[in-house]
Protein backbone atom coordinates (compact mmCIF):
# COMPACT_ATOMS: atom_id res chain seq x y z
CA UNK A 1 -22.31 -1.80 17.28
CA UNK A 2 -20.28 -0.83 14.31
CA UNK A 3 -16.78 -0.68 16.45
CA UNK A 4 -17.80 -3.33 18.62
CA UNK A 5 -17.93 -5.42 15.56
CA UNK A 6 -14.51 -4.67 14.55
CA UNK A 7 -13.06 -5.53 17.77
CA UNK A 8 -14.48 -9.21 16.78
CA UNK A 9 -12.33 -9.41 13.80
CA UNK A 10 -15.44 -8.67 11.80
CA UNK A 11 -14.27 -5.45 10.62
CA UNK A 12 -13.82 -6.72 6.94
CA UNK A 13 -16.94 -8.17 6.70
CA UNK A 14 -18.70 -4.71 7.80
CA UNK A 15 -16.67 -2.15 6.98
CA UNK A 16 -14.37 -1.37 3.87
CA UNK A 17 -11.46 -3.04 5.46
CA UNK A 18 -8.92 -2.34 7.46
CA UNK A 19 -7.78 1.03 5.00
CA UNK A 20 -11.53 2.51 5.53
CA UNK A 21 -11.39 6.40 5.71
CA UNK A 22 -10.60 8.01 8.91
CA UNK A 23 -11.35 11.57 9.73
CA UNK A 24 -8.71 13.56 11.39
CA UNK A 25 -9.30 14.08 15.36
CA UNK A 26 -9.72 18.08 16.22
CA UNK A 27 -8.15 19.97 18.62
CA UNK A 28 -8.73 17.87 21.55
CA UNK A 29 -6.71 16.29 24.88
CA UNK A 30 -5.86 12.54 25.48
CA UNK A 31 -5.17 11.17 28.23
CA UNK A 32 -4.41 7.53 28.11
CA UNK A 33 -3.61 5.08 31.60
CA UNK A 34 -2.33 1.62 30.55
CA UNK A 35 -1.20 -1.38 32.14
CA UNK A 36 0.75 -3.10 29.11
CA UNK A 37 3.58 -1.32 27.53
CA UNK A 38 2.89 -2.55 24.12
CA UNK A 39 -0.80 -0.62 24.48
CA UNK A 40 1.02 2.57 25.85
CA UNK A 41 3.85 2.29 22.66
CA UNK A 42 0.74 2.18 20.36
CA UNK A 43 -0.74 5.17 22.04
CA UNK A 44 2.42 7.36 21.90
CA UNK A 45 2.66 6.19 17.60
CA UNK A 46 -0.84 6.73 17.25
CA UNK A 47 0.25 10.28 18.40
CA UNK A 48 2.41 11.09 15.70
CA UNK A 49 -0.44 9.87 13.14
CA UNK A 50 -1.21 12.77 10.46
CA UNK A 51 -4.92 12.37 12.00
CA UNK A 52 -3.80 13.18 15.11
CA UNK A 53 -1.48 16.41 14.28
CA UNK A 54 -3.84 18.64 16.28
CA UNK A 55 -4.35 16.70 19.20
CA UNK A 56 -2.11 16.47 22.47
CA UNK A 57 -1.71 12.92 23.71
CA UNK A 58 -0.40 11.82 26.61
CA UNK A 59 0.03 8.32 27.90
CA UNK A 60 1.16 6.38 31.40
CA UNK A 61 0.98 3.34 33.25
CA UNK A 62 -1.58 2.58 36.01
CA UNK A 63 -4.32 1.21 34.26
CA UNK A 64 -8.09 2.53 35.34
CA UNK A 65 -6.60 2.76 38.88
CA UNK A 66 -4.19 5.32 38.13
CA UNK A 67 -7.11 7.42 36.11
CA UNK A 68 -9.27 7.52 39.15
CA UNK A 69 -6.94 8.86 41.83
CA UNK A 70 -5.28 11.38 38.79
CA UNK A 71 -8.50 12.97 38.26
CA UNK A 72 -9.54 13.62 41.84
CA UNK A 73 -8.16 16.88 42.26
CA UNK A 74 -7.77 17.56 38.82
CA UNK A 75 -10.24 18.14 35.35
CA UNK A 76 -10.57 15.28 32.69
CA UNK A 77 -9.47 15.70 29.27
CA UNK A 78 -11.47 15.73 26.42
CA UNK A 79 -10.79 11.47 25.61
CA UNK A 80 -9.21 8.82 28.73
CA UNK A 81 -8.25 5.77 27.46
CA UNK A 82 -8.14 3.43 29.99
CA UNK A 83 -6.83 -0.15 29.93
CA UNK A 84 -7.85 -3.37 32.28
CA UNK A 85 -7.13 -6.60 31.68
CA UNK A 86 -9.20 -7.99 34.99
CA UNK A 87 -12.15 -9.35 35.49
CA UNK A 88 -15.30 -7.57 34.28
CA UNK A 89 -17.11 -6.89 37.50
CA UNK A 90 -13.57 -5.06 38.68
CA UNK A 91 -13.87 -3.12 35.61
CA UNK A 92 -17.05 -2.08 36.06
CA UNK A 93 -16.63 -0.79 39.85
CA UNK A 94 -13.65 0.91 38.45
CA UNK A 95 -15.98 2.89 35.62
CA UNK A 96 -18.08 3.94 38.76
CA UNK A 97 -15.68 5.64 40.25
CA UNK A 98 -14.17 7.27 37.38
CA UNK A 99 -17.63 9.00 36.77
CA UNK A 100 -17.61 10.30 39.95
CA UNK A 101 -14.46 12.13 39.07
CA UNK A 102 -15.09 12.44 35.85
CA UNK A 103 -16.22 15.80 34.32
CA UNK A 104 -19.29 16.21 32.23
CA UNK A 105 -18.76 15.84 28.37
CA UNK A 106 -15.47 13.30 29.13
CA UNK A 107 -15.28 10.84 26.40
CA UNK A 108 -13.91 7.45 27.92
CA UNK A 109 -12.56 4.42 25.51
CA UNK A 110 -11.93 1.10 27.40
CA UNK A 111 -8.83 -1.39 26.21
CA UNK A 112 -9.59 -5.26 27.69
CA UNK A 113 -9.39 -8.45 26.70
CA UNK A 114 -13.12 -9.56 27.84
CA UNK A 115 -15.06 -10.82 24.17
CA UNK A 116 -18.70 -10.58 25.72
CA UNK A 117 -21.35 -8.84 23.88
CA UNK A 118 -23.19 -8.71 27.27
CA UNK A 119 -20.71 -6.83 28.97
CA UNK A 120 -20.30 -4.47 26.05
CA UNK A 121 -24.11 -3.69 26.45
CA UNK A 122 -23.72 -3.26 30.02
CA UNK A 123 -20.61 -0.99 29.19
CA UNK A 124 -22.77 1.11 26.28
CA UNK A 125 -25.41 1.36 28.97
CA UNK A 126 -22.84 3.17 31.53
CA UNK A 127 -22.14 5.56 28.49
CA UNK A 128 -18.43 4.04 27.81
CA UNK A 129 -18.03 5.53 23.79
CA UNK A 130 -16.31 2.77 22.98
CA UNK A 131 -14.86 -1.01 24.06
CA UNK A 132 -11.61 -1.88 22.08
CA UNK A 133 -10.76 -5.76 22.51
CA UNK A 134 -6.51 -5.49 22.32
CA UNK A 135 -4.05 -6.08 21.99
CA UNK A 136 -3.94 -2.73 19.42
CA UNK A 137 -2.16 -0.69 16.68
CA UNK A 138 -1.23 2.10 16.63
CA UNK A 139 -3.84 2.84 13.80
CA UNK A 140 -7.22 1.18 16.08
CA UNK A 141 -6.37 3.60 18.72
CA UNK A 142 -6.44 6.48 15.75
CA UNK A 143 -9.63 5.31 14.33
CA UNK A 144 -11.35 4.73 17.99
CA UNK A 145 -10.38 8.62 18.89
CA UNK A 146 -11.53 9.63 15.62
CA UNK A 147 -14.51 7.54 15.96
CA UNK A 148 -15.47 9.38 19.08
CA UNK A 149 -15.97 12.80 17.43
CA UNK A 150 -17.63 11.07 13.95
CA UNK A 151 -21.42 10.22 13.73
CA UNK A 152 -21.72 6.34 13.01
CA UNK A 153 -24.38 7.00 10.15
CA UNK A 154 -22.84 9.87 8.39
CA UNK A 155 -20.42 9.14 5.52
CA UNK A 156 -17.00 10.33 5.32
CA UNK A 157 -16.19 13.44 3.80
CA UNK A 158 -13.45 15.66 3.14
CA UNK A 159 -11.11 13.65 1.14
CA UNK A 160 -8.28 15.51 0.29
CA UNK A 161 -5.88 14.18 -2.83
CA UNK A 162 -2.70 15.79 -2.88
CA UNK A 163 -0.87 16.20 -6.41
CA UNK A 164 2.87 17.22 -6.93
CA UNK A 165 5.41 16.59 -9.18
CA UNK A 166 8.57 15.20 -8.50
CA UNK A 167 10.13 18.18 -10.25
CA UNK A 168 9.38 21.42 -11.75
CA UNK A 169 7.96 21.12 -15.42
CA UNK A 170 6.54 17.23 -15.12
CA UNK A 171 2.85 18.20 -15.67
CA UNK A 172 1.79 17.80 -12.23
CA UNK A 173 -0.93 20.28 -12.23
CA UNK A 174 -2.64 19.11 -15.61
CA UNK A 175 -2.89 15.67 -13.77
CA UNK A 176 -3.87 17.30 -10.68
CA UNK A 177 -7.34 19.27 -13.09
CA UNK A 178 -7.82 16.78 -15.05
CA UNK A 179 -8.17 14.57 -12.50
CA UNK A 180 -10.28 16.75 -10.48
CA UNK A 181 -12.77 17.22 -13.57
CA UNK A 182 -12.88 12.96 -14.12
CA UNK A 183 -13.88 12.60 -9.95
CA UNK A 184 -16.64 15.56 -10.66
CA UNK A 185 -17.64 14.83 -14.06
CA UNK A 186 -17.21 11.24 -14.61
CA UNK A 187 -18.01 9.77 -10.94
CA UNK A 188 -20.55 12.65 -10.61
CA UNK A 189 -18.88 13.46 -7.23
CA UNK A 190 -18.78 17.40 -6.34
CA UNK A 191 -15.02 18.29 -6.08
CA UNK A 192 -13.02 21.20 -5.33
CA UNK A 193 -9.73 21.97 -7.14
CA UNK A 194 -7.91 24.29 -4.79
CA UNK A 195 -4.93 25.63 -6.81
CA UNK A 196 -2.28 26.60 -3.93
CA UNK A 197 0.71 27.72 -6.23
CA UNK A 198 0.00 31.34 -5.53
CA UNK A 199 2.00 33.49 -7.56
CA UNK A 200 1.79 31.00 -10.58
CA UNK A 201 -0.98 28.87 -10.50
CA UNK A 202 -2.55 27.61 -13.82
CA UNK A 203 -5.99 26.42 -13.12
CA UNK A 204 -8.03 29.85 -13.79
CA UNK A 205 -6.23 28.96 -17.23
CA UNK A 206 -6.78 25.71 -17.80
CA UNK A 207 -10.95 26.24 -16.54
CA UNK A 208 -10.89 28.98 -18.75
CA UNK A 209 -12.30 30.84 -15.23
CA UNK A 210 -10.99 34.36 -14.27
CA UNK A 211 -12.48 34.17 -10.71
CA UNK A 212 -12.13 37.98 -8.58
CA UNK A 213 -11.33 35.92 -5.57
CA UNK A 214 -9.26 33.13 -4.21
CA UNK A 215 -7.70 30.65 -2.23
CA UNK A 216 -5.74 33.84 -1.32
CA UNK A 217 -8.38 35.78 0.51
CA UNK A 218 -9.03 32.76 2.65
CA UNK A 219 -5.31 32.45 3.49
CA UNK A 220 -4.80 35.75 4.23
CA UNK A 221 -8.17 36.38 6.26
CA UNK A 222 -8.08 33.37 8.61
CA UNK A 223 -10.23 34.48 11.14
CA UNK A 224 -13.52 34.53 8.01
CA UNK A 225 -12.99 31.42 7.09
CA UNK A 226 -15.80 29.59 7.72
CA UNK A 227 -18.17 27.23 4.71
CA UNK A 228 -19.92 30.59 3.59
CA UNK A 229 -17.09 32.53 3.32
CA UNK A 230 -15.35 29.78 1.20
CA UNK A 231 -18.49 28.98 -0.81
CA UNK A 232 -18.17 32.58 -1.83
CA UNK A 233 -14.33 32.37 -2.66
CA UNK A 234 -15.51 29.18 -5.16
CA UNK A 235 -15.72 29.36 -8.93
CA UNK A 236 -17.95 26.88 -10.35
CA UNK A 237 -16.89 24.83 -13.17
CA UNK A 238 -19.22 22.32 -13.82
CA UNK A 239 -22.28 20.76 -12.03
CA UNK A 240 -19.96 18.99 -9.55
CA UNK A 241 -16.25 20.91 -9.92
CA UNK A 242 -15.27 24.26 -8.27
CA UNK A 243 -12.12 26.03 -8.23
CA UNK A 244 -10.52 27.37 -5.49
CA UNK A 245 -8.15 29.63 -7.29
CA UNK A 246 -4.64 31.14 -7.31
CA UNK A 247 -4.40 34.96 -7.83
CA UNK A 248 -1.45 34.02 -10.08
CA UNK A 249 0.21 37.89 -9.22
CA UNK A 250 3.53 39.08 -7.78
CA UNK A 251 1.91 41.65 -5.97
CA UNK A 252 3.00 40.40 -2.55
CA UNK A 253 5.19 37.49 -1.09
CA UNK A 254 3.80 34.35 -0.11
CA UNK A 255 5.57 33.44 2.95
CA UNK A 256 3.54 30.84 4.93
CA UNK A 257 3.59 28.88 8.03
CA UNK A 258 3.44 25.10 8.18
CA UNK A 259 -0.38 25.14 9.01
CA UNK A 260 -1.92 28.28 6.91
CA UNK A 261 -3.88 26.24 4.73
CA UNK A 262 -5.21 24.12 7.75
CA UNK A 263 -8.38 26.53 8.35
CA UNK A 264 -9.17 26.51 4.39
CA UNK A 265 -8.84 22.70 4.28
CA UNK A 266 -10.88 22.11 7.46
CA UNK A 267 -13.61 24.42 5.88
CA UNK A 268 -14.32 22.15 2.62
CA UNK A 269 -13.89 18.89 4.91
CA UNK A 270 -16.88 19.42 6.43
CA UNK A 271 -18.78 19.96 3.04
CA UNK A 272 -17.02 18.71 -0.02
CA UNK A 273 -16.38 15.09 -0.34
CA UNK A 274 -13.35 15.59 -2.60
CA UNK A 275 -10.78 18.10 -2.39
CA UNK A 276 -7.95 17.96 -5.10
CA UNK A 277 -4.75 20.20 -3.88
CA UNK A 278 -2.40 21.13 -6.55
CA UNK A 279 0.79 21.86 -4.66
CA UNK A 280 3.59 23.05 -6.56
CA UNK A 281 7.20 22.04 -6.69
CA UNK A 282 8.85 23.89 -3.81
CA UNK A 283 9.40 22.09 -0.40
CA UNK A 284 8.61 24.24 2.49
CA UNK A 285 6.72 23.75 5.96
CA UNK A 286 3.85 24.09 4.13
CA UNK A 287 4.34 22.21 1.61
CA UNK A 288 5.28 18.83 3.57
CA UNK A 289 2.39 19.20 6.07
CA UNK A 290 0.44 19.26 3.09
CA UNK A 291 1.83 16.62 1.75
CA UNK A 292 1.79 14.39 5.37
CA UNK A 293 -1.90 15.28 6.06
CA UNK A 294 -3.52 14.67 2.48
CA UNK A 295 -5.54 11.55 2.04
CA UNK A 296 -4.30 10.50 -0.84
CA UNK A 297 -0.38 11.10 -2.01
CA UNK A 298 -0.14 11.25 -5.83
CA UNK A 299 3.75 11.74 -6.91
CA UNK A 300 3.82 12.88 -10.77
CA UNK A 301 7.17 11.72 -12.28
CA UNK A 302 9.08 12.55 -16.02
CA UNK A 303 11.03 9.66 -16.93
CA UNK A 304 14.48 10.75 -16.22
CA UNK A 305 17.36 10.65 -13.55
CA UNK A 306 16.85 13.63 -11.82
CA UNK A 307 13.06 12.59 -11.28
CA UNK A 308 14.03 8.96 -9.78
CA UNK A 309 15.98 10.87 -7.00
CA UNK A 310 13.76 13.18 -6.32
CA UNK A 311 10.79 11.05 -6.65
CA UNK A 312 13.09 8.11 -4.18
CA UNK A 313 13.45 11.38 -1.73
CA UNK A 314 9.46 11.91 -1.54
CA UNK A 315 8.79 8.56 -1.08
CA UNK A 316 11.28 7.84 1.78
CA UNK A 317 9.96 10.89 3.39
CA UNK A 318 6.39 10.43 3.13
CA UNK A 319 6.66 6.80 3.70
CA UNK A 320 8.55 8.07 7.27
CA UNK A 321 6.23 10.64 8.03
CA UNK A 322 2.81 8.17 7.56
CA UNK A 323 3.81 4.93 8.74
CA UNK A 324 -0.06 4.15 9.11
CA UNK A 325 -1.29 5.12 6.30
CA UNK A 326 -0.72 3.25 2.60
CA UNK A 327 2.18 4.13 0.39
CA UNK A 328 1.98 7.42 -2.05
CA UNK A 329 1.13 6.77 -5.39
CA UNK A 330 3.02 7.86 -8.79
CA UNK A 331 2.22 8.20 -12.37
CA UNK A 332 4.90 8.45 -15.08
CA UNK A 333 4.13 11.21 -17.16
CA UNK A 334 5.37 12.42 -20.72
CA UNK A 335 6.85 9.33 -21.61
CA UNK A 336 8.15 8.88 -24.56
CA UNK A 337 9.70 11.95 -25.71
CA UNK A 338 11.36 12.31 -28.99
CA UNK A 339 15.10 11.94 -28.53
CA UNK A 340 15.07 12.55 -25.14
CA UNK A 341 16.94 9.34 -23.37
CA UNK A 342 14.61 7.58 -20.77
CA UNK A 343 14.44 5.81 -17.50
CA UNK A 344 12.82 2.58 -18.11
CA UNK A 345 9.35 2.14 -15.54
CA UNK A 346 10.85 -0.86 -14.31
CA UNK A 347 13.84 1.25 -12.58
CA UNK A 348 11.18 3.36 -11.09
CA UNK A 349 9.34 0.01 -9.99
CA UNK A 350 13.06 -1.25 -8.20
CA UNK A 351 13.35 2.23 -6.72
CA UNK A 352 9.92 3.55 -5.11
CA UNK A 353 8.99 -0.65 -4.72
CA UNK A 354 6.03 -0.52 -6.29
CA UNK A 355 4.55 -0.08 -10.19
CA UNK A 356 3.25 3.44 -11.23
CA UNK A 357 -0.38 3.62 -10.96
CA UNK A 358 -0.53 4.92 -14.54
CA UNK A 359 1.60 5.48 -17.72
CA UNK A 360 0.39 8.93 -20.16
CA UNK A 361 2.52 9.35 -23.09
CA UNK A 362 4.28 12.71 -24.55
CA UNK A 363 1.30 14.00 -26.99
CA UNK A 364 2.27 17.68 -27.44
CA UNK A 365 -1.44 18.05 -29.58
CA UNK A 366 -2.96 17.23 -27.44
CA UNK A 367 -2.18 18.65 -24.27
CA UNK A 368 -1.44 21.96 -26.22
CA UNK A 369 -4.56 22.34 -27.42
CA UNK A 370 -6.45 21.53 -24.19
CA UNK A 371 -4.39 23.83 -22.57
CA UNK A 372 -4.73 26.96 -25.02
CA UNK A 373 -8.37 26.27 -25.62
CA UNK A 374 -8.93 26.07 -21.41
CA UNK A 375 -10.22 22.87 -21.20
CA UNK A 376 -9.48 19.15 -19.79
CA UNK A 377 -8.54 16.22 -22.02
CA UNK A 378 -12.34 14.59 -21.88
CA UNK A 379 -13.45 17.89 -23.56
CA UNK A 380 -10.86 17.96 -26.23
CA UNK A 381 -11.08 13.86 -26.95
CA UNK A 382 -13.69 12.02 -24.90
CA UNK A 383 -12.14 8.52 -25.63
CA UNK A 384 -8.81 9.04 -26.47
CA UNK A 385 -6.95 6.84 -24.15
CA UNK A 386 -5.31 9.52 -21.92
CA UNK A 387 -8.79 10.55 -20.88
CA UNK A 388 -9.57 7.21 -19.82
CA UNK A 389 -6.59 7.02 -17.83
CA UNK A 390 -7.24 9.79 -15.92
CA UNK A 391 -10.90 8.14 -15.25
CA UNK A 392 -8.59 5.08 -13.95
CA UNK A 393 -6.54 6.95 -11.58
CA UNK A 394 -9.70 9.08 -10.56
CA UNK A 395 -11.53 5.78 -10.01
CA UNK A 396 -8.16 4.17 -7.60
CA UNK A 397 -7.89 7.64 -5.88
CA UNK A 398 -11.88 7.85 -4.63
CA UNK A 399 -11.77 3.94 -4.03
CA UNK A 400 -14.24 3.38 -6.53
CA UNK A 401 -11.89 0.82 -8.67
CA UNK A 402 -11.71 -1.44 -5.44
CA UNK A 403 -15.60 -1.06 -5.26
CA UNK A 404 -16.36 -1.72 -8.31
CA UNK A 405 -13.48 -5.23 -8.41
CA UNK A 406 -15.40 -6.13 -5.20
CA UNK A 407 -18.67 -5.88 -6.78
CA UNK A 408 -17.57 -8.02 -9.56
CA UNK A 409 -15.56 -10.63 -7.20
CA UNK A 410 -19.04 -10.88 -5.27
CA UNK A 411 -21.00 -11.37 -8.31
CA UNK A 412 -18.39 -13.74 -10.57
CA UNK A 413 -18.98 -17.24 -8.76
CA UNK A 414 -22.77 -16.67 -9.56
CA UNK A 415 -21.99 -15.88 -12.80
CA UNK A 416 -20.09 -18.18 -13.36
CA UNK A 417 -22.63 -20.98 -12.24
CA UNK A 418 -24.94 -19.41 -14.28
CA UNK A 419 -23.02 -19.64 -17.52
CA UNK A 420 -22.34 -23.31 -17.08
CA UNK A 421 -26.07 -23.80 -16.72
């Protein structure tokens, strides 16, 4: 009743909101038969969706109509969308005859404009997956597919966090461990840091871990990849953080298609609620689908002009190539530098349009010694305030900030009343 519910506007009420997690659809075929353009121009966006990247969509006019005589001398996709706008009896004669011609396993997702419970029942009872009241984004028709192929009482899982720096040098993969280690340690939620900077990867060094095997064995030996064989590959840190390491050797060249890391990735979805990805600073197919497909965007910046353009050139891209999904993120990082001249924040604000998410200062200490000793800041200095900033940006990342500002929205009126008392 869930998506029913969210076709009645009630979506916020029920759900997290309108940016609720979405799991990406698998390798399956849409077919899609509309009668309004503006549902068929959602369907064709909703294609280029980084959820959608391994599915093949395909959509034309005709309505339910045009599905039944298309599939009478022909097989059924995996998903039809079908859109009428009639009158509910006409849709439901037209659902009979699309299950005669309809192939067994067909999932079928009706787009109308009929707001009746009733009917919906009637429609659940006929085995419809789902009743979409439009007129629709381009994101509803994403999160109806994906809906589909996701169990209505399981949580999501899988979150992937991408970190990168907006140029080489900027600290990107301390952020991206010690950020992993707050989400596992802190939040008590089991994480995986998968190091994918191959020939120089840090994180064996900075987990003080000196793991046989790698992210590398799973890259190069696609067809074992499966949760054992990456459970195997993982090198546990703490109670709730594993590493997913880099063999850090110039052995061999790593040369890598746009989707090699897609089988690894798919792997810890199904098991590991958090996966951390600490890309480095290169830009390759690889690299960008990365970057497109991630969850979570987080853009590590220096304060200095070379940074801003880079960090203006990430943002327009990734901004381009996830129009549905929220804005990356950025931290300014080793600010405050002795003599080194400095961007002010608010010229990154005018620039990327939005304030950093966090601010760490230049402590060369500090980081030094974490680094040489192989541990994260919270080990070295529980409360020093970079510590607790990486708790903050671990807490915005998992959504657990805007949980824990709704919990205290819902709760401040009451308390409120009851301090007045």
């Amino acid at each position: 009743m869930t998506k029913f519910a969210q076709a009645l506007d009630l979506e916020a009420a029920t759900s997290g909101g309108a940016d609720g997690h979405i799991m990406p659809v698998p390798r399956i075929s849409i077919q899609a038969f509309c009668e309004t353009t503006d549902l068929s121009q959602a369907v064709v966006a909703a294609g280029t969706d980084r959820r959608m990247a391994k599915a093949h969509i395909k959509a034309q006019m005709g309505g339910l109509a045009a599905a039944v005589e298309a599939y009478r001398s022909s097989a059924t996709p995996n998903v039809i969308l079908v859109e009428h706008n009639g009158q509910g009896s006409d849709l439901l004669d037209g659902l009979d005859a699309l299950s005669e011609v309809c192939d067994a396993g067909t999932k079928v997702i009706v787009v109308g404009r009929l707001n009746d419970i009733v009917f919906y029942r009637e429609l659940v009872r006929r085995g419809i997956s789902d009743y979409l009241i439009s007129p629709l984004s381009p994101l509803d028709v994403v999160r109806a597919v994906s809906g589909v192929f996701t169990a209505p009482d399981s949580e999501p899982v899988g979150r992937v966090i991408a970190v990168v720096g907006a140029k080489g040098g900027v600290g990107a993969s301390t952020v991206a461990h010690n950020l992993a280690f707050a989400i596992a340690r802190d939040l008590e939620l089991d994480t995986v840091i998968a190091d994918l900077d191959l020939p120089f990867g840090t994180a064996g060094l900075d987990f003080n871990q000196d793991p046989p095997q790698g992210v590398a064995d799973a890259v190069f030996s696609p067809e074992r990849v499966d949760s054992a064989f990456i459970d195997r590959l993982l090198s546990k840190c703490t109670d709730h953080l594993s590493l997913l390491a880099a063999p850090a050797t110039l052995e061999r060249e790593y040369d890598f298609s746009a989707d090699t890391f897609d089988p690894v990735l798919d792997s810890m979805r199904t098991s590991v609620p958090f996966i951390v990805l600490d890309i480095p600073h290169l830009w390759s197919g690889w690299s960008k689908h990365a970057l497109v497909s991630a969850d979570e965007v987080l853009f590590v910046i220096a304060p200095d002009l070379a940074n801003l353009r880079n960090a203006k050139n990430l943002f327009d891209f990734v901004r381009a190539a996830r129009p549905n999904d929220k804005p990356p993120m950025y931290l300014l990082n080793q600010v405050g530098m002795p003599k080194r001249p400095e961007v002010r924040t608010a010229d990154f604000a005018k620039a990327l349009e939005q304030q950093p998410m966090a601010t760490i200062g230049f402590d060369p200490q500090l980081f030094g010694t974490a680094a040489n000793n192989g541990q994260m800041i919270a080990e070295v200095s529980a409360k020093h305030k970079v510590a607790e900033t990486f708790l903050s940006v671990a807490m915005t990342l998992t959504g657990r900030a805007e949980m824990k500002k709704q919990k205290r929205d819902f709760l401040s009126p009451l308390l409120a009343k009851l301090r007045g008392r």
